[in-house]
Protein backbone atom coordinates (compact mmCIF):
# COMPACT_ATOMS: atom_id res chain seq x y z
CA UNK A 1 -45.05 246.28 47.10
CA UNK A 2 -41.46 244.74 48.78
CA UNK A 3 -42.37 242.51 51.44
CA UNK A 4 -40.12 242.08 54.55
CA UNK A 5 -38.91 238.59 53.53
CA UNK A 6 -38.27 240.79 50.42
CA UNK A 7 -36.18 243.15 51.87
CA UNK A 8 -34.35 241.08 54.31
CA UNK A 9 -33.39 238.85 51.44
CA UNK A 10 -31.95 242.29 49.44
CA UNK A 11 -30.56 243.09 52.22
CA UNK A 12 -28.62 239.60 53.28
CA UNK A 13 -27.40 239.76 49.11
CA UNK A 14 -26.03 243.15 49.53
CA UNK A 15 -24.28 242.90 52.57
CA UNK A 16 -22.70 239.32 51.29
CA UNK A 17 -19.87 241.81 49.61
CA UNK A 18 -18.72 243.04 52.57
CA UNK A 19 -15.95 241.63 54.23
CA UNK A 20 -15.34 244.64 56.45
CA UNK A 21 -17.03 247.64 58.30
CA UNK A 22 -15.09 249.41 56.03
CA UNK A 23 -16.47 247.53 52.92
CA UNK A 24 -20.07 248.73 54.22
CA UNK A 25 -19.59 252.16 56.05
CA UNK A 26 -16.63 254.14 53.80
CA UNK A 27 -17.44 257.17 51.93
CA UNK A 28 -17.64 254.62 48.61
CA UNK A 29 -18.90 251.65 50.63
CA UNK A 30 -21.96 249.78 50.55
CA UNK A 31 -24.53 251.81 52.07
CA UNK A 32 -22.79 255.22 50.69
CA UNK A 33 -23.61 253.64 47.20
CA UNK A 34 -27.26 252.66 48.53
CA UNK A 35 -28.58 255.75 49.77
CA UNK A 36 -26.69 257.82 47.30
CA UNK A 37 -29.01 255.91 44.54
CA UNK A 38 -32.39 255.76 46.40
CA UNK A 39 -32.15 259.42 46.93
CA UNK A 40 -31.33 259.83 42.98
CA UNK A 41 -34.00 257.00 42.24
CA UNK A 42 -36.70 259.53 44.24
CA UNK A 43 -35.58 262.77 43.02
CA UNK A 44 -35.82 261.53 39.59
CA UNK A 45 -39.38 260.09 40.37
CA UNK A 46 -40.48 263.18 42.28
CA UNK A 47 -39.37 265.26 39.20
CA UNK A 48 -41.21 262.69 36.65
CA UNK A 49 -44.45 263.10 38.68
CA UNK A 50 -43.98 266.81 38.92
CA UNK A 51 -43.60 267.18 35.17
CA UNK A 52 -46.16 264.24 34.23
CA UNK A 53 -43.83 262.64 31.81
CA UNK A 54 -40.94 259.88 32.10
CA UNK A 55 -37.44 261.41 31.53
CA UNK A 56 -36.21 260.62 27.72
CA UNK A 57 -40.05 261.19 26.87
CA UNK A 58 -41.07 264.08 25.07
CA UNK A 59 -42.43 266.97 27.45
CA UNK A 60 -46.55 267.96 27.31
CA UNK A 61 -45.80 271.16 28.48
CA UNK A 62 -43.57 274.01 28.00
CA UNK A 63 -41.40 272.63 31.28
CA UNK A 64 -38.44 270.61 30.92
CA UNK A 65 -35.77 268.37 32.43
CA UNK A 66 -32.46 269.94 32.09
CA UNK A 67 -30.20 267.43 33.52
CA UNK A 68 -27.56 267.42 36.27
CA UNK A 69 -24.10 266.62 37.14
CA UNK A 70 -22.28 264.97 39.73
CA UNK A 71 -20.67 266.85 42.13
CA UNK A 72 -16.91 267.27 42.32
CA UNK A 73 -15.92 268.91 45.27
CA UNK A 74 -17.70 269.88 48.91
């Protein structure tokens, strides 16, 4: 489990890059980039659990992974 000295630490490393609000609040900034993976990083754990096996794995069941794409447009 992180601790908060942990995640202070992360969180002093990743904001060392920014040099602007800009650098941390655009649409491809810093935390844009953060939250865009930690919501991947939990869907793809959420659909692992649901399935019961680890993506690349071969599937126990009849169910499957079938991918996904990034978005292009809103």
């Amino acid at each position: 489990m992180t601790t908060k000295v942990n995640i202070d630490k992360l969180a002093k490393d990743l904001a060392s890059g920014c040099r602007s609000k800009d650098d941390c609040f655009a649409k491809d900034g810093l935390l844009s980039s953060l939250i865009s993976k930690t919501l991947q990083a939990c869907l793809d754990a959420e659909m692992t659990d649901h399935l019961g096996y680890e993506k690349h794995e071969q599937p126990v069941q009849p169910n499957s992974r079938n991918g996904y794409s990034r978005l292009t447009s809103y």
